[in-house]
PDB file of N, CA and C in Angstrom:
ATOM      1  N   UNK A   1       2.791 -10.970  -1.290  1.00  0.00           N
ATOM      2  CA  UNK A   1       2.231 -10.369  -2.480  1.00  0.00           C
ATOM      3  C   UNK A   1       3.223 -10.503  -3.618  1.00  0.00           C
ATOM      4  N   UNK A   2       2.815 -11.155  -4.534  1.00  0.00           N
ATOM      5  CA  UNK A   2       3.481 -11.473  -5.377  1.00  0.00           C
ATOM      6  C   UNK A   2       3.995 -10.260  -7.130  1.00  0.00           C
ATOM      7  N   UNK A   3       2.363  -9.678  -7.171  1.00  0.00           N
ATOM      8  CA  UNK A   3       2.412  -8.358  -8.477  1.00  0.00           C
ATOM      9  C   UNK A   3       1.807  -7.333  -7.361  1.00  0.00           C
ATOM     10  N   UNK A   4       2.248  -6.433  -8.622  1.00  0.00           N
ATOM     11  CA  UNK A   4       1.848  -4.784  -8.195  1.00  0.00           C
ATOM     12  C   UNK A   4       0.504  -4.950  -7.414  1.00  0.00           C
ATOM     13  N   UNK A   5       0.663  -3.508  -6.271  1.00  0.00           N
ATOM     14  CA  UNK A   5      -0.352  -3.790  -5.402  1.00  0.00           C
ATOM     15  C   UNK A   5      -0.806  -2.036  -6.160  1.00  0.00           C
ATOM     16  N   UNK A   6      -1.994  -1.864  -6.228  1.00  0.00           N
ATOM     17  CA  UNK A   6      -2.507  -0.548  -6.585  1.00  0.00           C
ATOM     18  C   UNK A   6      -3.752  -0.024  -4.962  1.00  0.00           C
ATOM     19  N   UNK A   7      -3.261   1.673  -4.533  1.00  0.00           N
ATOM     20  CA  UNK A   7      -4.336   1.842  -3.750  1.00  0.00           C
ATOM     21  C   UNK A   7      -4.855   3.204  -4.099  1.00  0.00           C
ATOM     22  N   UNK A   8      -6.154   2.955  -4.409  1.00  0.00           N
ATOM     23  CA  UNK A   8      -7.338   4.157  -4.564  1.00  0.00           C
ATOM     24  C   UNK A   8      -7.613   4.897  -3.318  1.00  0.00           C
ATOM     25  N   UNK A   9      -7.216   6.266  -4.018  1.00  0.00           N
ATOM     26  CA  UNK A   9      -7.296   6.898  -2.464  1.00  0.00           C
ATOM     27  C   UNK A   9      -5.579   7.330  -1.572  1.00  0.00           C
ATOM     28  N   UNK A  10      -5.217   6.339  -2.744  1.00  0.00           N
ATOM     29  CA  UNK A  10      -3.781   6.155  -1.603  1.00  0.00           C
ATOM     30  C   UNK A  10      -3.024   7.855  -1.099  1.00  0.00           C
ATOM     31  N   UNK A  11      -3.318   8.856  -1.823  1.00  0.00           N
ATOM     32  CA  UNK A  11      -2.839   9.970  -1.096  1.00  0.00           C
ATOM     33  C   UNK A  11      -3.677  10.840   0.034  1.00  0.00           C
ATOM     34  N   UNK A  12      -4.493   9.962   0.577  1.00  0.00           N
ATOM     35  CA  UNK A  12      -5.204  10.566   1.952  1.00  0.00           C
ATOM     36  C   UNK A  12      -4.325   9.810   2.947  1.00  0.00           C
ATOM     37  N   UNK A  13      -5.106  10.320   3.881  1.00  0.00           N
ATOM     38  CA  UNK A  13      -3.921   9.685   5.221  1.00  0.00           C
ATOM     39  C   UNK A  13      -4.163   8.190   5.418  1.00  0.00           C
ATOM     40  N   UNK A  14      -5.339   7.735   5.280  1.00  0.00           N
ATOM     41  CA  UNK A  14      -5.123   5.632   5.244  1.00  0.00           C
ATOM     42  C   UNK A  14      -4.270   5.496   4.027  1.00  0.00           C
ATOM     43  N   UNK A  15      -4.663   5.499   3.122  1.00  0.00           N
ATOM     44  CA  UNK A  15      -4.105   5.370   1.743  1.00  0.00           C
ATOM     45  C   UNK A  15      -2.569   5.350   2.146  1.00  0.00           C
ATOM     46  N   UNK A  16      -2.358   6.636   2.425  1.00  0.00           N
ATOM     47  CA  UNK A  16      -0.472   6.613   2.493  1.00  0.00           C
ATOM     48  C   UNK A  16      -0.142   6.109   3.500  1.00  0.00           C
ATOM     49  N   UNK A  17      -0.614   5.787   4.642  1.00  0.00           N
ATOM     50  CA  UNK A  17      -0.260   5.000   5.516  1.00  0.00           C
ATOM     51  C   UNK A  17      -0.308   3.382   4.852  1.00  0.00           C
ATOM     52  N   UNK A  18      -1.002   2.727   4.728  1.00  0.00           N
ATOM     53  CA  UNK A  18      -1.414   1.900   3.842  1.00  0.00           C
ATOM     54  C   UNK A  18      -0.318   1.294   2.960  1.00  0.00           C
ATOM     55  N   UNK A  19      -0.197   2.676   2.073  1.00  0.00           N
ATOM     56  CA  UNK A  19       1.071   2.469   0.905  1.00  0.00           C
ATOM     57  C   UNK A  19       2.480   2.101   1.424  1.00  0.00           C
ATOM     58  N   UNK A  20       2.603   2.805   2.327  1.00  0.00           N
ATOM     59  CA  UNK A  20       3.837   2.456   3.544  1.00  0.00           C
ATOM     60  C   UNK A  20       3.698   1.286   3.622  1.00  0.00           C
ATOM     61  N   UNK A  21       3.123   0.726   4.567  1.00  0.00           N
ATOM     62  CA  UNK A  21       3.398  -0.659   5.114  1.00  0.00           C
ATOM     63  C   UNK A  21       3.453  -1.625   3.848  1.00  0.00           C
ATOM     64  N   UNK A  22       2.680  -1.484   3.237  1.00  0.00           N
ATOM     65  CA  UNK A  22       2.436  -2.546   1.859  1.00  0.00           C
ATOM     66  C   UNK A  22       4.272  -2.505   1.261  1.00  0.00           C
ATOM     67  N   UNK A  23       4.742  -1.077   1.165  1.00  0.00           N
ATOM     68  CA  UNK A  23       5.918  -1.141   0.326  1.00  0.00           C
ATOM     69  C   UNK A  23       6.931  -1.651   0.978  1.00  0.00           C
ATOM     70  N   UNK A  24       6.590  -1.733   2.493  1.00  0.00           N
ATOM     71  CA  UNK A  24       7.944  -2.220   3.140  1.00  0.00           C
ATOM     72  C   UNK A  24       7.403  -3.746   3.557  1.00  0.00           C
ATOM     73  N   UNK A  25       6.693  -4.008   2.631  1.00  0.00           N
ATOM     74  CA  UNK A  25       6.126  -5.845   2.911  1.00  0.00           C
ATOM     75  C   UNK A  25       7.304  -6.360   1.443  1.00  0.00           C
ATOM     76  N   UNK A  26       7.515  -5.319   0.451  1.00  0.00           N
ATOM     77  CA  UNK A  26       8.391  -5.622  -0.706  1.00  0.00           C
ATOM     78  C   UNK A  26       7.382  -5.399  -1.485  1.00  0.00           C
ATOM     79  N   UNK A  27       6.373  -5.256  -1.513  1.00  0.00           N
ATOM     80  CA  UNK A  27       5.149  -5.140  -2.627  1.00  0.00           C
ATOM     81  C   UNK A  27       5.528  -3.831  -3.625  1.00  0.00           C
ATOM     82  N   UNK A  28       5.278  -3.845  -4.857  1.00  0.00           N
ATOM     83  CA  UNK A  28       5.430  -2.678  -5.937  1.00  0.00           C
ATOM     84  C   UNK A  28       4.073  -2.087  -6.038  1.00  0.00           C
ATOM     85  N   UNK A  29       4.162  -0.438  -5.259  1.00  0.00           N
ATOM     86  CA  UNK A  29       3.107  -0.213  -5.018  1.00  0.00           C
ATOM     87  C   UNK A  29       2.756   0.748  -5.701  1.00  0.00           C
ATOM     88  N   UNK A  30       1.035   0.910  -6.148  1.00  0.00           N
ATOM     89  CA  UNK A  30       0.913   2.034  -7.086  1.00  0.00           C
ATOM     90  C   UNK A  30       0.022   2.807  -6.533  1.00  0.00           C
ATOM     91  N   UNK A  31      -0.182   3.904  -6.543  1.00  0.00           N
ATOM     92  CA  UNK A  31      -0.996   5.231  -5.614  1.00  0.00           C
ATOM     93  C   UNK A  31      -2.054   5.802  -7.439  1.00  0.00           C
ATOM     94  N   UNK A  32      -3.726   5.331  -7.011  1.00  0.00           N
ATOM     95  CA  UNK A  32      -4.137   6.176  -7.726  1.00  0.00           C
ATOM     96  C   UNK A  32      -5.112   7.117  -6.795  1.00  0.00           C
ATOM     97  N   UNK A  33      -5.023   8.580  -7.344  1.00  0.00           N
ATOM     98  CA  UNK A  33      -5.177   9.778  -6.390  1.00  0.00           C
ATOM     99  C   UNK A  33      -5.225  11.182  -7.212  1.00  0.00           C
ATOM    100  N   UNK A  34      -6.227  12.161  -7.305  1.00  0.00           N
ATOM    101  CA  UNK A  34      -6.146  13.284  -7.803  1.00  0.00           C
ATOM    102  C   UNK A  34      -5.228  14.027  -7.085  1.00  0.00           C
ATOM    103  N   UNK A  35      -4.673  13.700  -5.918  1.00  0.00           N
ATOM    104  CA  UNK A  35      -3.543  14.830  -5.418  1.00  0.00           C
ATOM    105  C   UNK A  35      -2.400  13.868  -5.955  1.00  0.00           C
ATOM    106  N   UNK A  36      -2.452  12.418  -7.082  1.00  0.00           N
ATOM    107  CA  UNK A  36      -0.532  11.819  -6.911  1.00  0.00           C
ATOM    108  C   UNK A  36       0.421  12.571  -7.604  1.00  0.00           C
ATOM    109  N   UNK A  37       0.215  13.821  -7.682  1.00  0.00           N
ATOM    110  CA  UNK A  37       1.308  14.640  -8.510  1.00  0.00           C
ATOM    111  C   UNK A  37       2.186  15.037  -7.710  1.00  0.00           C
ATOM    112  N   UNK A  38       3.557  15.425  -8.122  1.00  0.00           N
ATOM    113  CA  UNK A  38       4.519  15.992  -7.210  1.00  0.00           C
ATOM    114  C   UNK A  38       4.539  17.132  -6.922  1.00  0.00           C
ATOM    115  N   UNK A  39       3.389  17.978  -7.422  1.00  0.00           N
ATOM    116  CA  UNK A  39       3.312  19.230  -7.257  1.00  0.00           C
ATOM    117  C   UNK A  39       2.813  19.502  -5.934  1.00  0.00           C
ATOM    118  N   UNK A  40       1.536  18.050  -5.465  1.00  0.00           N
ATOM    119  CA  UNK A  40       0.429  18.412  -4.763  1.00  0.00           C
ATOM    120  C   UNK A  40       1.149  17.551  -3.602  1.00  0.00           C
ATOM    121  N   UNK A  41       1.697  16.780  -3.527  1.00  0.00           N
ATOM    122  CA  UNK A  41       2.298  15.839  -2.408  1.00  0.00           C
ATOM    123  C   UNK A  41       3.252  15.728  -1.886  1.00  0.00           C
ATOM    124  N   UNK A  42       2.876  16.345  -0.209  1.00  0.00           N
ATOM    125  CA  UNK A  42       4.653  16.581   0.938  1.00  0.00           C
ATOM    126  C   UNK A  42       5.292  15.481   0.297  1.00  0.00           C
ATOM    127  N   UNK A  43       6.736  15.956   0.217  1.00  0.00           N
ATOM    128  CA  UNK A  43       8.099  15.264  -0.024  1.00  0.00           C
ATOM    129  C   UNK A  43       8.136  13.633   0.584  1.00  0.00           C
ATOM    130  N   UNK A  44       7.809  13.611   1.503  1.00  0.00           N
ATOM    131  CA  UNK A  44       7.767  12.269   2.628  1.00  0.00           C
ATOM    132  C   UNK A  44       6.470  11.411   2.642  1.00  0.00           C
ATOM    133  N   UNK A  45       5.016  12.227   2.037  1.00  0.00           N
ATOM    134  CA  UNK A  45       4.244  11.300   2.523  1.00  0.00           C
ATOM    135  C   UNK A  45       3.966   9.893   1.768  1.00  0.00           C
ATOM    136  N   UNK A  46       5.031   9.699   0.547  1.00  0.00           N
ATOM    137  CA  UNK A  46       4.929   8.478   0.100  1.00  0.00           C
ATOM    138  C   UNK A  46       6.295   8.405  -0.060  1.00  0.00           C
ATOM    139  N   UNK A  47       6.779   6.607   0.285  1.00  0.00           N
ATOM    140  CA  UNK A  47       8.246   6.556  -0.177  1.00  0.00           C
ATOM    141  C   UNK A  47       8.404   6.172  -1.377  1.00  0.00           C
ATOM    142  N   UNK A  48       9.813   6.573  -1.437  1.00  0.00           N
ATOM    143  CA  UNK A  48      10.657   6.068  -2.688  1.00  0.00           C
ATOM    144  C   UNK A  48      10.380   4.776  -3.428  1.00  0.00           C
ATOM    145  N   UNK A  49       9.456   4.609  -4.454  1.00  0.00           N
ATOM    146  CA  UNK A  49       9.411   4.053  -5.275  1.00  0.00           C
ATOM    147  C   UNK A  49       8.209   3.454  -5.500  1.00  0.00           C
ATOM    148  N   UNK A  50       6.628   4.205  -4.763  1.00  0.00           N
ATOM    149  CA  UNK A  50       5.436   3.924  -4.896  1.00  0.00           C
ATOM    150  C   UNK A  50       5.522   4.868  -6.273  1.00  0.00           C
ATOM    151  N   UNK A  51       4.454   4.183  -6.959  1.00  0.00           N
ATOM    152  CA  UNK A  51       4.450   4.834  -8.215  1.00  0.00           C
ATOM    153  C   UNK A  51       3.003   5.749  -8.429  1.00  0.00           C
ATOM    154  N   UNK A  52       2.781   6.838  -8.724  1.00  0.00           N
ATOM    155  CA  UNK A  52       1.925   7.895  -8.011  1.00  0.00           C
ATOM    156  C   UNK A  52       0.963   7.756  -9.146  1.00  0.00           C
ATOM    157  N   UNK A  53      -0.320   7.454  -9.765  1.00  0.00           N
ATOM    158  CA  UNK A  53      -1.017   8.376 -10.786  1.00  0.00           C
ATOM    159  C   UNK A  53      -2.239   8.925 -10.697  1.00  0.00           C
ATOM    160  N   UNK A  54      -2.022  10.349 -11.078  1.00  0.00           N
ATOM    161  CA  UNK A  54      -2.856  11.334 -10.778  1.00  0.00           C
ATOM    162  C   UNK A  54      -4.234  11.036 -11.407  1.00  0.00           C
ATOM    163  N   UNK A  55      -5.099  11.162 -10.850  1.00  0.00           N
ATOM    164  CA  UNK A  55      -6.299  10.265 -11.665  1.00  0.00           C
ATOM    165  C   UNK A  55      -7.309   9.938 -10.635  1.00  0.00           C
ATOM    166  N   UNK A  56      -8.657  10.195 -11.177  1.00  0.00           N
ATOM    167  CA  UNK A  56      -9.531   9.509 -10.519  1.00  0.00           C
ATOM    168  C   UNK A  56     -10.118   7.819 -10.932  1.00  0.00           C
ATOM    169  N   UNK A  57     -11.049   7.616  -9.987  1.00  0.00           N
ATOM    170  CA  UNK A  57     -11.679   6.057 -10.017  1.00  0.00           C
ATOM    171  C   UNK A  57     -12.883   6.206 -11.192  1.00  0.00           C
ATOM    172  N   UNK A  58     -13.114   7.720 -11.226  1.00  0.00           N
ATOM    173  CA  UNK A  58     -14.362   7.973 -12.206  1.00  0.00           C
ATOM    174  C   UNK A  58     -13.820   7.988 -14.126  1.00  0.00           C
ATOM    175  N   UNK A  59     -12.376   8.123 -13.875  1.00  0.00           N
ATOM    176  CA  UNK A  59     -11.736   8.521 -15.109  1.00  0.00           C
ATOM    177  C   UNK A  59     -11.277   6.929 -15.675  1.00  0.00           C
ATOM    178  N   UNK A  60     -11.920   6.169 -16.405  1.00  0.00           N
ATOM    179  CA  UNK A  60     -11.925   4.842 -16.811  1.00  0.00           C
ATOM    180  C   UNK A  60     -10.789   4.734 -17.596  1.00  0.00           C
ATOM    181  N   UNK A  61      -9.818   5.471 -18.573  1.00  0.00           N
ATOM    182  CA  UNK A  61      -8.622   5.254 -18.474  1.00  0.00           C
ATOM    183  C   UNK A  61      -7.456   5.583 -17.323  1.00  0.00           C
ATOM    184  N   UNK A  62      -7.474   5.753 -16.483  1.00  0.00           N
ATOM    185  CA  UNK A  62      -6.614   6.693 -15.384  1.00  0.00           C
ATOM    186  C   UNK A  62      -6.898   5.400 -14.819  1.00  0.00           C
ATOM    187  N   UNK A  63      -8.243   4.589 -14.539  1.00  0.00           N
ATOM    188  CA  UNK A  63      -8.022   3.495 -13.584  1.00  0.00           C
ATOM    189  C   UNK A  63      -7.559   2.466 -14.230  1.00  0.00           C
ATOM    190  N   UNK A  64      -8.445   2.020 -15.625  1.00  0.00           N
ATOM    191  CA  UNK A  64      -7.537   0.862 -16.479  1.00  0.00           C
ATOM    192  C   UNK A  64      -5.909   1.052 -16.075  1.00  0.00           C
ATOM    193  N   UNK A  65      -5.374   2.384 -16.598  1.00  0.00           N
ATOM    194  CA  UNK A  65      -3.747   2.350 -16.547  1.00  0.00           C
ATOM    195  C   UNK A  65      -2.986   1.703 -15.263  1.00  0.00           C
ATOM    196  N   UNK A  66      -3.740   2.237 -14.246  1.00  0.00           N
ATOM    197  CA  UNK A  66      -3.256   2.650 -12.812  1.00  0.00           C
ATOM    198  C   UNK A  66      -3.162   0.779 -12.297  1.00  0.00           C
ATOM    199  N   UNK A  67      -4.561   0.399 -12.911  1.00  0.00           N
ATOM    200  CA  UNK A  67      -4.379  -1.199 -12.578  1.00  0.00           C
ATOM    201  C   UNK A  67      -3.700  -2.355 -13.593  1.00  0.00           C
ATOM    202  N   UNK A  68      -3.222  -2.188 -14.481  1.00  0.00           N
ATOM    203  CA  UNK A  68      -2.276  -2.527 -15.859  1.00  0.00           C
ATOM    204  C   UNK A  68      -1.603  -3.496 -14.623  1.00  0.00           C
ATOM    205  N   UNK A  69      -1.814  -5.021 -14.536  1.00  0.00           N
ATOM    206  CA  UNK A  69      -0.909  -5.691 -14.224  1.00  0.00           C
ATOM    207  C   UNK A  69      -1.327  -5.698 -12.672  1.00  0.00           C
ATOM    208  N   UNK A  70      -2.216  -5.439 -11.982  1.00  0.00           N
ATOM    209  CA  UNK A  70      -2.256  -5.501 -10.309  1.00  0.00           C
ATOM    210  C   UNK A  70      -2.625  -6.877 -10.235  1.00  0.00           C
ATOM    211  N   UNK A  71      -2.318  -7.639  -8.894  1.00  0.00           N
ATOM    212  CA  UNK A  71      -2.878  -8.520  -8.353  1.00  0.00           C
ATOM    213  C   UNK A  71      -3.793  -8.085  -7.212  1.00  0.00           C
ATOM    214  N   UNK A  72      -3.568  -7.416  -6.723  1.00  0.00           N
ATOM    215  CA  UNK A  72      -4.153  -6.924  -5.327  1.00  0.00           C
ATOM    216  C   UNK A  72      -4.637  -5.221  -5.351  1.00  0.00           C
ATOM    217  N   UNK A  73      -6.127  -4.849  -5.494  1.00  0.00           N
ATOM    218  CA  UNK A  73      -6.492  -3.391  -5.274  1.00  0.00           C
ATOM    219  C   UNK A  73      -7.081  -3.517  -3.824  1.00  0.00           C
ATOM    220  N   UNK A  74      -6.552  -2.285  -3.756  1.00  0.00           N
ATOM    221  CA  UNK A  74      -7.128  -1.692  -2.024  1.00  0.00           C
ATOM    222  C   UNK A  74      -8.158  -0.427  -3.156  1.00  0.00           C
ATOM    223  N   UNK A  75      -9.394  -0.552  -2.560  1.00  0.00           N
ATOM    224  CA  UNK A  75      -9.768   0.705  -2.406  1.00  0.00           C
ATOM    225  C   UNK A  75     -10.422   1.208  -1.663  1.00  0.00           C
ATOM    226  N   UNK A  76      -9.748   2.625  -1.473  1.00  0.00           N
ATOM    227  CA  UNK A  76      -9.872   3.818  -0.433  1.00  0.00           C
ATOM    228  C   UNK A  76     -10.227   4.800  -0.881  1.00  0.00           C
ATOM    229  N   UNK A  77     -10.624   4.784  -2.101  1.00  0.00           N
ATOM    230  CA  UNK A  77     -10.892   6.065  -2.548  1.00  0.00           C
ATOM    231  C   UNK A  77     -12.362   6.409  -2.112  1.00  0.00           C
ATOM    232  N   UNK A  78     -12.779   7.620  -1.701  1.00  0.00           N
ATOM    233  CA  UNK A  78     -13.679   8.053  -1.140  1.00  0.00           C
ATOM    234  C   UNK A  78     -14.226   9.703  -1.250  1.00  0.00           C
ATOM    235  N   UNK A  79     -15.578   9.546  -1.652  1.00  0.00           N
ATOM    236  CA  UNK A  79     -16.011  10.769  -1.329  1.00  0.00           C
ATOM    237  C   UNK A  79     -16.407  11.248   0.398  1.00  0.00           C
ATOM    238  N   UNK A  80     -15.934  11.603   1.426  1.00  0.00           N
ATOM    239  CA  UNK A  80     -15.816  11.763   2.279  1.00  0.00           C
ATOM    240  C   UNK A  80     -16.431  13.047   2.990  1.00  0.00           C
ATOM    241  N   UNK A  81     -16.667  13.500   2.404  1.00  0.00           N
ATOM    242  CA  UNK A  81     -18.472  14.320   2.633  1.00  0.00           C
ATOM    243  C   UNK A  81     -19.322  13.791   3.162  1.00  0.00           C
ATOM    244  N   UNK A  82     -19.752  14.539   4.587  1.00  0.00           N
ATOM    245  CA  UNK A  82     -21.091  13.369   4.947  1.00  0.00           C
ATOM    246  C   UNK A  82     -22.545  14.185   4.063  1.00  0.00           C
ATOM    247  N   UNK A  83     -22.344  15.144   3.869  1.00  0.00           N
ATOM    248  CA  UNK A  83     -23.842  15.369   2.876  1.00  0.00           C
ATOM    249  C   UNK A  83     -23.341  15.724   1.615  1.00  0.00           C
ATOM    250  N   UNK A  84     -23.468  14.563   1.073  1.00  0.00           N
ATOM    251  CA  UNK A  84     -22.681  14.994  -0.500  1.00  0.00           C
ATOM    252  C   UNK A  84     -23.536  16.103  -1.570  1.00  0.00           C
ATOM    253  N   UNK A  85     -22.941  17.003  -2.212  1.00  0.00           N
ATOM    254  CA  UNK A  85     -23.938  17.503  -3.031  1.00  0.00           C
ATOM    255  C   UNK A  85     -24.605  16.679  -3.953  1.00  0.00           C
ATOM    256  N   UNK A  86     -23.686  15.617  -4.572  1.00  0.00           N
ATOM    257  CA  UNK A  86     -24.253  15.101  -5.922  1.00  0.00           C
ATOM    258  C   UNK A  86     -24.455  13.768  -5.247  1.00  0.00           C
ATOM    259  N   UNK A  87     -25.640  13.685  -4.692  1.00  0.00           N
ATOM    260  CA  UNK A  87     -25.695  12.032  -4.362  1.00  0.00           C
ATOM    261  C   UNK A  87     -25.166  10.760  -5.526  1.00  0.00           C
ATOM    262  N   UNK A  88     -25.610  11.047  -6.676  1.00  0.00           N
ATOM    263  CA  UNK A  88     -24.916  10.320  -7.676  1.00  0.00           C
ATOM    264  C   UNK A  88     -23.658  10.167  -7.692  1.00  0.00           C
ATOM    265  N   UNK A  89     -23.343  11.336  -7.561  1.00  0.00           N
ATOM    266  CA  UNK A  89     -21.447  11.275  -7.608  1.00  0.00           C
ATOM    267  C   UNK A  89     -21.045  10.078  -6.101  1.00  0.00           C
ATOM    268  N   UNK A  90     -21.480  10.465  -5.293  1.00  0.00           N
ATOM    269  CA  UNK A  90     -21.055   9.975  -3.842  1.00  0.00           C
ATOM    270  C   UNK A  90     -21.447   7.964  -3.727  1.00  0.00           C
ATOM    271  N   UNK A  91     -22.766   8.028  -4.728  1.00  0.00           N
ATOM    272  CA  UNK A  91     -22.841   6.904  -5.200  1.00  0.00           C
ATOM    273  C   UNK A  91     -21.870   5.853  -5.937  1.00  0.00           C
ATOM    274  N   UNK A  92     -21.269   6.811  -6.967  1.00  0.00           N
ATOM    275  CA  UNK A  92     -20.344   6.337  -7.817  1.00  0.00           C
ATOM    276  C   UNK A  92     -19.509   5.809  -6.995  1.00  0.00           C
ATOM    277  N   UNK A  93     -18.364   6.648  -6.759  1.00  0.00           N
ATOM    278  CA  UNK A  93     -17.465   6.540  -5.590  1.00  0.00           C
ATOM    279  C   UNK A  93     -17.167   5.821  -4.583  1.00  0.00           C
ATOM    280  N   UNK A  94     -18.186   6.202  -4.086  1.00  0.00           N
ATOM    281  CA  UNK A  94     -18.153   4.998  -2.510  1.00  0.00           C
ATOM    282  C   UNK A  94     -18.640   3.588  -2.225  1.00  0.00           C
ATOM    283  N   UNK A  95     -19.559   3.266  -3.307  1.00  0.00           N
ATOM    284  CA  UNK A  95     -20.189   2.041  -3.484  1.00  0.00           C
ATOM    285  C   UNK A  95     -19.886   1.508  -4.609  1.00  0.00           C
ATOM    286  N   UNK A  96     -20.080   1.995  -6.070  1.00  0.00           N
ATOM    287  CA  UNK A  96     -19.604   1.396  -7.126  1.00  0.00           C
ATOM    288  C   UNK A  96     -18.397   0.975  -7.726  1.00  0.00           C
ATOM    289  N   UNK A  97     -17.635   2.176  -6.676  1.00  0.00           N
ATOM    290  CA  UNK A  97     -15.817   2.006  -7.301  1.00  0.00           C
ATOM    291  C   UNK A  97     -16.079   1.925  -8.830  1.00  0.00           C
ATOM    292  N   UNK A  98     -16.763   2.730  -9.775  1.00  0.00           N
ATOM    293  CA  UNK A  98     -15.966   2.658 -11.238  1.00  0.00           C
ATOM    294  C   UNK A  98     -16.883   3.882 -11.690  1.00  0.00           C
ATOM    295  N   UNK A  99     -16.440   3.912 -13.292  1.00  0.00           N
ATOM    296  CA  UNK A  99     -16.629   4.975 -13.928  1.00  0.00           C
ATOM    297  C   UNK A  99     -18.122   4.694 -14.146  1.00  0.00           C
ATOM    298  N   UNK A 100     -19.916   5.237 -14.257  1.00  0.00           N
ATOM    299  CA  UNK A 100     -20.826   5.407 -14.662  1.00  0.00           C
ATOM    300  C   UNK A 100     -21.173   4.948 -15.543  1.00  0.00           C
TER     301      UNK A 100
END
């Protein structure tokens, strides 16, 4: 992998698992995630030097930023509800990957 790798989702447990291996391939990795704050995320579950932004896939600047320069997106981001309230929303999300 040659540019920044970005993963949606990346602060659930694939995601940060995920982010792991990718960062120790040498890849510059970027975590977009409503928990990537340091407030919300154990000390360990991402290493040193994934770059975290707090943000959803629905928030069309938060993802523009988050992908600024990627070659490679993983996405994991997921509504993970099996009976979603807002079928629309769960639509968005899980099938469309982008903002509405």
């Amino acid at each position: 992998m040659n540019g920044p790798v970005l993963i949606t989702g990346g602060a659930g447990f694939i995601g940060s698992s995920l982010a792991r291996q990718v960062h120790q391939l040498g890849a510059d990795v970027r975590v977009l995630d409503p928990a990537a704050r340091p407030d919300l995320l154990p000390p360990d579950l991402l290493p040193k030097g994934v770059i975290g932004h707090p943000g959803s896939i629905l928030d069309q600047d938060a993802l523009m930023n988050a992908m600024k320069g990627c070659e490679t997106v993983y996405h994991l981001a997921a509504n993970a509800r099996l009976w979603a309230a807002d079928p629309g929303l769960y639509e968005q999300i899980n099938h469309q990957a982008r903002p509405g």
